[in-house]
Protein backbone atom coordinates (compact mmCIF):
# COMPACT_ATOMS: atom_id res chain seq x y z
CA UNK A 1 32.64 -6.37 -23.36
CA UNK A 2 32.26 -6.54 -26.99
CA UNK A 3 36.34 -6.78 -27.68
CA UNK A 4 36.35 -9.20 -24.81
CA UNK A 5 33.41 -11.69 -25.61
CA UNK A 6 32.23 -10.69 -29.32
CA UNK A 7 34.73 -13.39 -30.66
CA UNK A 8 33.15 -15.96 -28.78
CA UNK A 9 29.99 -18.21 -30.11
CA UNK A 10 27.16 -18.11 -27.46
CA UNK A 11 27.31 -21.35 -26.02
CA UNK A 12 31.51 -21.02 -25.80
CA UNK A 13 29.94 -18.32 -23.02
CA UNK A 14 30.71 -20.29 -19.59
CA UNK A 15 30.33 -19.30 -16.22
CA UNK A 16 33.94 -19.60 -15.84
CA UNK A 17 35.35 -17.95 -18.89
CA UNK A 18 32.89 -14.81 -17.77
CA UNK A 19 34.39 -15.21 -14.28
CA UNK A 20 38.02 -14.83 -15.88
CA UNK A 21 37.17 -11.93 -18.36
CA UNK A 22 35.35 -10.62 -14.56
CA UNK A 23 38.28 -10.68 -12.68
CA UNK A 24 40.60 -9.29 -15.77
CA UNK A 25 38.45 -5.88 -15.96
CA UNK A 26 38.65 -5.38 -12.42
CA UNK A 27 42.84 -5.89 -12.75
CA UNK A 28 42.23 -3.09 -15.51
CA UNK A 29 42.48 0.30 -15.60
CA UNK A 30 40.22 3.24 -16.42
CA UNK A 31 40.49 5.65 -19.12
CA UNK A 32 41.49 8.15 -16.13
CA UNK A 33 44.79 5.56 -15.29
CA UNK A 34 43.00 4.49 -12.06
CA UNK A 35 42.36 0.99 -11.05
CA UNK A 36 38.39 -0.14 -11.75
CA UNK A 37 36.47 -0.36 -8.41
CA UNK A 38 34.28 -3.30 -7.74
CA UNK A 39 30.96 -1.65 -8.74
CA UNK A 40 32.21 -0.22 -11.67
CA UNK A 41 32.54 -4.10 -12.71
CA UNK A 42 29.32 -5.30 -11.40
CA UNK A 43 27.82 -3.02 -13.14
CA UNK A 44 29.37 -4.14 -16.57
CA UNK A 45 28.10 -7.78 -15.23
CA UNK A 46 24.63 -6.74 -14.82
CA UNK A 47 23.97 -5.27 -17.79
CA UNK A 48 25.79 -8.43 -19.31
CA UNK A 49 23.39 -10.46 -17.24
CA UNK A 50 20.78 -8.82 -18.41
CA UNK A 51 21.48 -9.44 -22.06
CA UNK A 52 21.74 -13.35 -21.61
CA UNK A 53 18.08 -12.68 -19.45
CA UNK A 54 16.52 -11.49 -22.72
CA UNK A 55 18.32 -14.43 -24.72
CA UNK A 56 16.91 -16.50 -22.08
CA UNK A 57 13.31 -15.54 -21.86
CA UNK A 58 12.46 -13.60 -24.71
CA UNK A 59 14.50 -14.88 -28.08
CA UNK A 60 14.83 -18.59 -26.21
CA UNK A 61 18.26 -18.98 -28.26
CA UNK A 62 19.72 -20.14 -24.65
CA UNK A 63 18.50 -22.64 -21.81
CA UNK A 64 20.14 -20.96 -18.91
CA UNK A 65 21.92 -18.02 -18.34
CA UNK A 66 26.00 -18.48 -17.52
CA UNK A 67 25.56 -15.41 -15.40
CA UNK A 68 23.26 -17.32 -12.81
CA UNK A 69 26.54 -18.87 -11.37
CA UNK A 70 28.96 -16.05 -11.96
CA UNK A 71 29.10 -14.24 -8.46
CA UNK A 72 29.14 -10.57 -7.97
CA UNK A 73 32.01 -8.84 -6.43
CA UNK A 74 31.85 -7.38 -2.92
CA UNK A 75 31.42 -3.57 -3.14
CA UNK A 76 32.38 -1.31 -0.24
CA UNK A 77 29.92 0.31 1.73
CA UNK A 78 28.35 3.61 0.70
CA UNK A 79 28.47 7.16 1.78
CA UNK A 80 26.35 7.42 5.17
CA UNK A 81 25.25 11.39 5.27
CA UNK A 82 23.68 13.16 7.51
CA UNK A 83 21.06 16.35 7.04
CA UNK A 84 22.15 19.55 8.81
């Protein structure tokens, strides 16, 4: 995330430009040469959220987070197993 938004001055940061940068990881591909899954993004987006969280509350150099109205991507549903 750092060679996507380190350029950027903190209140450039908009929901919508983190939407776009969103939506351009998940169009990536891994290290592997397989497509990113949804979760593999949300995750990125949650530990992105919680950085502007900490900005928020604890250093107050932001009013709001951008990340309140950036939505998550829908993930598939997990594994169901069974005990033998």
């Amino acid at each position: 995330m750092k060679e996507e938004l380190g350029d950027y001055a903190l209140i450039r940061l908009t929901p919508e430009l983190i939407a776009k940068k969103r939506d351009e990881l998940l169009a990536g591909f891994t290290f592997k040469g397989t497509q990113r899954s949804p979760s593999t993004v949300n995750r990125y987006m949650a530990t992105l959220s919680t950085l502007f969280t900490i900005m928020v509350e604890e250093w107050g150099w932001l009013h709001e987070s951008p990340m309140k109205r950036v939505r998550k991507l829908k993930e598939p549903q997990g594994r169901i197993r069974f005990i033998d």
